[in-house]
C-alpha atoms as a PDB file:
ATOM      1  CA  UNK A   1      64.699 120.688 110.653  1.00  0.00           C
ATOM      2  CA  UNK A   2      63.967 118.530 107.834  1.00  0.00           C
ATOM      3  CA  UNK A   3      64.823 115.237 110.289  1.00  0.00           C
ATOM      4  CA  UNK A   4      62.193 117.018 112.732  1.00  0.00           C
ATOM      5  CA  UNK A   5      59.737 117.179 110.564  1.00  0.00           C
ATOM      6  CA  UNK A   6      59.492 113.855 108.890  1.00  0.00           C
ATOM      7  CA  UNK A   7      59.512 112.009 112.528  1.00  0.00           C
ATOM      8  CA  UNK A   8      56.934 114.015 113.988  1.00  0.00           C
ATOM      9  CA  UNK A   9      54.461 113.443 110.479  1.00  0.00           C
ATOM     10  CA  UNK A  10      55.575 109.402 110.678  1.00  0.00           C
ATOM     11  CA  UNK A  11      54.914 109.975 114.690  1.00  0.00           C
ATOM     12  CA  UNK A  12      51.451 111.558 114.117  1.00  0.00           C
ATOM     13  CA  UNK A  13      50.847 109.423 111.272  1.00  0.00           C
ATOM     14  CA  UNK A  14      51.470 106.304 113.091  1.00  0.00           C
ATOM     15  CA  UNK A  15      49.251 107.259 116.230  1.00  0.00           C
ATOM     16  CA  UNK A  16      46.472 108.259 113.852  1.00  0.00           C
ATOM     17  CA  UNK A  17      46.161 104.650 112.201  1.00  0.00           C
ATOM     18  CA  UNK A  18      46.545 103.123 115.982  1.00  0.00           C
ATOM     19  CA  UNK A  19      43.815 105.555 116.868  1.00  0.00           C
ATOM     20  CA  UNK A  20      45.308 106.208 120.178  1.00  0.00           C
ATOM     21  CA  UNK A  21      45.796 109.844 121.881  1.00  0.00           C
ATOM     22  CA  UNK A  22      49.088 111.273 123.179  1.00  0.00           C
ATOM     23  CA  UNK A  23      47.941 110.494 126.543  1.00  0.00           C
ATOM     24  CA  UNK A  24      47.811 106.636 125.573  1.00  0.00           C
ATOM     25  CA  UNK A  25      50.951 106.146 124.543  1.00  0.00           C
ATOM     26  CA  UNK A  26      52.581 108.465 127.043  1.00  0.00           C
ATOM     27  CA  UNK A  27      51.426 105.733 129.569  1.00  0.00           C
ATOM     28  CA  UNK A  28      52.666 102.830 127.233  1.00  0.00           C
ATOM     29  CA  UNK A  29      55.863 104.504 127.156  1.00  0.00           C
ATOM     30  CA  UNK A  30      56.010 105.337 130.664  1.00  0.00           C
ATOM     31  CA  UNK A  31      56.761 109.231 129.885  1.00  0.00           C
ATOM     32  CA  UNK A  32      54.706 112.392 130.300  1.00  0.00           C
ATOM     33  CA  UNK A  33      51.874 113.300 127.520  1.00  0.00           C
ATOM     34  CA  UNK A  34      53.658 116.347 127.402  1.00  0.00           C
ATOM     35  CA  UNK A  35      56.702 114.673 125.982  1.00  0.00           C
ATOM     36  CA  UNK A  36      54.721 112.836 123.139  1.00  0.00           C
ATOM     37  CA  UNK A  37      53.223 116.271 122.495  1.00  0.00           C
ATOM     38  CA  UNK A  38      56.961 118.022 122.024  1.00  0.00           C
ATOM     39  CA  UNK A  39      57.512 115.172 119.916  1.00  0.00           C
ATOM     40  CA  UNK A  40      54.835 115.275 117.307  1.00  0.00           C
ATOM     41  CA  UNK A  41      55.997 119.067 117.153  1.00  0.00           C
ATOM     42  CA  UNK A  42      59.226 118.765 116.734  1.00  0.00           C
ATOM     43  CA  UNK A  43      59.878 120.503 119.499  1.00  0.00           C
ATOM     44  CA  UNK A  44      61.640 117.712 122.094  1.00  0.00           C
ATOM     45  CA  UNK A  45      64.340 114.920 120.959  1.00  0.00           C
ATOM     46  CA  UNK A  46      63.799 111.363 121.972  1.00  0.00           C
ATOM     47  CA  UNK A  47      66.749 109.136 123.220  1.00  0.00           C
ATOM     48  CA  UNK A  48      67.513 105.980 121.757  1.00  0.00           C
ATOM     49  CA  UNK A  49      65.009 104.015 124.034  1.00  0.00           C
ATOM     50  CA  UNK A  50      62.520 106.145 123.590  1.00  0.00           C
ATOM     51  CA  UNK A  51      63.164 105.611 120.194  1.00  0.00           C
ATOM     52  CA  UNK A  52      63.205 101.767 120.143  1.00  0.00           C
ATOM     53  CA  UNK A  53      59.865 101.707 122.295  1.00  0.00           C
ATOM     54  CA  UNK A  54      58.212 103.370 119.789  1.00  0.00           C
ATOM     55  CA  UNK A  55      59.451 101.524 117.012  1.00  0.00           C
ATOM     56  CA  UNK A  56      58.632  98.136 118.886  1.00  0.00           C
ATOM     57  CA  UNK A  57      54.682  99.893 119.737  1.00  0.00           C
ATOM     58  CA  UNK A  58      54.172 100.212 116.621  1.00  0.00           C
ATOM     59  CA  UNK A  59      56.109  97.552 115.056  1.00  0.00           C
ATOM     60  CA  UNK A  60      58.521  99.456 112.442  1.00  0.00           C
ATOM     61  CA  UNK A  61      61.588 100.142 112.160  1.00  0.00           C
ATOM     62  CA  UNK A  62      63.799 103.057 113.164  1.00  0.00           C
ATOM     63  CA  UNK A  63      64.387 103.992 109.371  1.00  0.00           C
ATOM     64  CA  UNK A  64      60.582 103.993 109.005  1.00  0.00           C
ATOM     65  CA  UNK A  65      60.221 106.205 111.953  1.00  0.00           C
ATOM     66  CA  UNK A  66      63.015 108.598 110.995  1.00  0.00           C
ATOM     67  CA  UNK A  67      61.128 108.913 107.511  1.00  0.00           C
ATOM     68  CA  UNK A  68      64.495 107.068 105.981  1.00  0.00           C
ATOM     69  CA  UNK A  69      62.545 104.396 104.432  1.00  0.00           C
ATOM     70  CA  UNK A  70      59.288 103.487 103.566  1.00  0.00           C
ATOM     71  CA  UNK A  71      59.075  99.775 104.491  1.00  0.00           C
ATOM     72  CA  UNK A  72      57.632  99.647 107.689  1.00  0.00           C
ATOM     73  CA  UNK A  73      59.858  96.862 108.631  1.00  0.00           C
ATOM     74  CA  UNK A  74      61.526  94.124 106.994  1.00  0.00           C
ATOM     75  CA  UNK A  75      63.270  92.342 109.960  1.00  0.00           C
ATOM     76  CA  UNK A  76      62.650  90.442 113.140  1.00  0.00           C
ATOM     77  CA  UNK A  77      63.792  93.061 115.876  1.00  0.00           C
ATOM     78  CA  UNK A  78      66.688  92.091 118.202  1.00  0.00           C
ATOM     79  CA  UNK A  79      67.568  93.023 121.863  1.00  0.00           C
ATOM     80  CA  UNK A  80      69.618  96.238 121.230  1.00  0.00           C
ATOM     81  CA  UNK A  81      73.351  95.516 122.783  1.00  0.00           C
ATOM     82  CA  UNK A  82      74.828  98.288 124.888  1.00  0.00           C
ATOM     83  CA  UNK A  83      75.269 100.933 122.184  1.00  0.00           C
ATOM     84  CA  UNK A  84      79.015 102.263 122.301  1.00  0.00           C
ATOM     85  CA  UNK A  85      79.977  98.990 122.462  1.00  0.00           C
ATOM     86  CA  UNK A  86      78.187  97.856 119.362  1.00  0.00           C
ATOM     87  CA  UNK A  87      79.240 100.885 117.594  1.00  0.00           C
ATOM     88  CA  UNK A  88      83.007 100.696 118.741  1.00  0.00           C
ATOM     89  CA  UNK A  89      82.375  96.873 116.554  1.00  0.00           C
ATOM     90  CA  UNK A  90      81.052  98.648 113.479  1.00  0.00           C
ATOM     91  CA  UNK A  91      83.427 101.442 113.251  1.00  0.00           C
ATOM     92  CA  UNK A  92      86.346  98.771 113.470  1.00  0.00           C
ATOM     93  CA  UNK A  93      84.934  96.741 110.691  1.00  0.00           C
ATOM     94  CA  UNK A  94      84.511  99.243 108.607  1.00  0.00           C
ATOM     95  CA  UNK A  95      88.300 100.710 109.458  1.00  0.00           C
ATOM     96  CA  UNK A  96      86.553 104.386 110.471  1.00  0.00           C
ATOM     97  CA  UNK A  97      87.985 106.363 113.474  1.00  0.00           C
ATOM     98  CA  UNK A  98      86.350 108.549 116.066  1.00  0.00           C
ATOM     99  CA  UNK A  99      88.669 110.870 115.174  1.00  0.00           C
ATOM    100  CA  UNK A 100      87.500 110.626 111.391  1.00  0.00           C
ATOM    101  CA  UNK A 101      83.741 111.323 112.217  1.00  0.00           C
ATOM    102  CA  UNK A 102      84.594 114.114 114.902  1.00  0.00           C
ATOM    103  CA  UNK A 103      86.115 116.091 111.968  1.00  0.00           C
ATOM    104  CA  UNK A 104      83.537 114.565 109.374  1.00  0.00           C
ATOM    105  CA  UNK A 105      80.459 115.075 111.201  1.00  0.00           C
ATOM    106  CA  UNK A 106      79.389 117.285 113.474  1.00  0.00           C
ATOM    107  CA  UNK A 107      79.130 114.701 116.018  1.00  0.00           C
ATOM    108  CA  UNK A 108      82.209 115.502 118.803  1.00  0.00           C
ATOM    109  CA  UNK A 109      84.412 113.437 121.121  1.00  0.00           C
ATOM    110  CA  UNK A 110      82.047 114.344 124.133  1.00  0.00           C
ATOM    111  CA  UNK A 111      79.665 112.349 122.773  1.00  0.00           C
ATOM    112  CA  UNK A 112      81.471 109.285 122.685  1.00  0.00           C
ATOM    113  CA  UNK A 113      82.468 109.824 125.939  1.00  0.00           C
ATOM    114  CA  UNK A 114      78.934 110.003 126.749  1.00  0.00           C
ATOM    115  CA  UNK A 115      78.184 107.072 125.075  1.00  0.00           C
ATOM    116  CA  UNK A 116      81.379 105.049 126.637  1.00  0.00           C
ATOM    117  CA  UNK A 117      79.796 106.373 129.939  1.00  0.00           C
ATOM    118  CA  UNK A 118      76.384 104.962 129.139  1.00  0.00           C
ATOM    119  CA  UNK A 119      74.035 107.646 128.388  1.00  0.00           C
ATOM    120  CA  UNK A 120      71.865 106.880 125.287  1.00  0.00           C
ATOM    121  CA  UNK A 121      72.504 109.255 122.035  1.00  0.00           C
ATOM    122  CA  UNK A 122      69.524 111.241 120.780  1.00  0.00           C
ATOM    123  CA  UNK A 123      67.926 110.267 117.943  1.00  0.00           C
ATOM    124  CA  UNK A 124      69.506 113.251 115.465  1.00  0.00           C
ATOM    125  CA  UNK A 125      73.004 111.465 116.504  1.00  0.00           C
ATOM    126  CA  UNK A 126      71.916 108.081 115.385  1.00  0.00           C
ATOM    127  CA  UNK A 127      70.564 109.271 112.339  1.00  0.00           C
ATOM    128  CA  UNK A 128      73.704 111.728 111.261  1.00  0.00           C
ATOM    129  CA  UNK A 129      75.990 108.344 112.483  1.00  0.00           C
ATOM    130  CA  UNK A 130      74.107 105.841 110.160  1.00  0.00           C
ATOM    131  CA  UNK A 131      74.127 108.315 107.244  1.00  0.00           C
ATOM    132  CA  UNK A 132      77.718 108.954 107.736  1.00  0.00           C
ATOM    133  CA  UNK A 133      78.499 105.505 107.758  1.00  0.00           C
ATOM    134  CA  UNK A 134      75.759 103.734 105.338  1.00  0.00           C
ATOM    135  CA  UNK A 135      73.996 101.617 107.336  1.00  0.00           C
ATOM    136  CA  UNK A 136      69.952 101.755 108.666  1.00  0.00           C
ATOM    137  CA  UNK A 137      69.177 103.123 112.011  1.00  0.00           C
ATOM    138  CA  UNK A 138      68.377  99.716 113.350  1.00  0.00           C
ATOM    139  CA  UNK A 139      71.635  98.167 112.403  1.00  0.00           C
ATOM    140  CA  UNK A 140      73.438 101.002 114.215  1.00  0.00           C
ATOM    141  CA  UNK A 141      71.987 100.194 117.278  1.00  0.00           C
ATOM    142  CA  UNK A 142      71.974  96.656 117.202  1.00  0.00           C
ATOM    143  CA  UNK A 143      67.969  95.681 116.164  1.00  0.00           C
ATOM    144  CA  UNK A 144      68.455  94.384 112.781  1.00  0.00           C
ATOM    145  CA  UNK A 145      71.848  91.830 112.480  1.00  0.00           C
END
């Protein structure tokens, strides 16, 4: 709940210095107005590229957006790599199973399948993965190097 709450403020917070309505940056993001609405109430989770395309709009980070830092960004932002192939890399050089955050976390083997399978983790994933593991949001999924 808290996670909900601190991306919809930085969400509302963020349109509100752009100046531009729900409707605007559905279109931008190619979704329905209705989605950015759910958002900004906490109501909906974004996947990872919704994530990112925020982020990139308004030029911040994922940490910054997730209300897990305040610099708004502090990095050039990369292409993000396929993401269970980037985090299969991290886990291994950091010697951490999947095993070892299915029974850690409350993240489960389905989602890796998922993941191996190519759909894109929500956003409460990413941010329970980089907690668990130390790391920023952005490094997770392959923006920041």
């Amino acid at each position: 709940m808290e996670t909900t709450l601190k991306i919809s403020e930085r969400l509302s917070e963020l349109m509100n210095e752009k100046g531009i309505s729900n409707k605007e940056l559905a279109e931008i993001l190619g979704v329905a107005p209705n989605s950015v609405g759910r958002w900004k109430r906490g109501a909906r989770y974004m996947r990872l590229a919704q994530f990112v395309a925020i982020a990139d709009y308004f030029n911040c980070s994922l940490d910054f957006l997730a209300g897990r830092s305040e610099t708004v960004i502090d990095f050039i932002p990369k292409k993000c790599p396929p993401f269970y192939e980037h985090l299969r890399n991290i886990l291994t050089n950091k010697n951490i199973t999947k095993y070892r955050i299915n029974t850690e976390t409350k993240i489960k083997s389905s989602h890796f399948v998922d993941w191996k399978n190519g759909s894109e983790p929500q956003i409460y994933s990413l941010i329970e993965l980089a907690d668990y593991l130390d790391i920023s949001i952005d490094f997770l999924v392959g923006r920041d190097r």
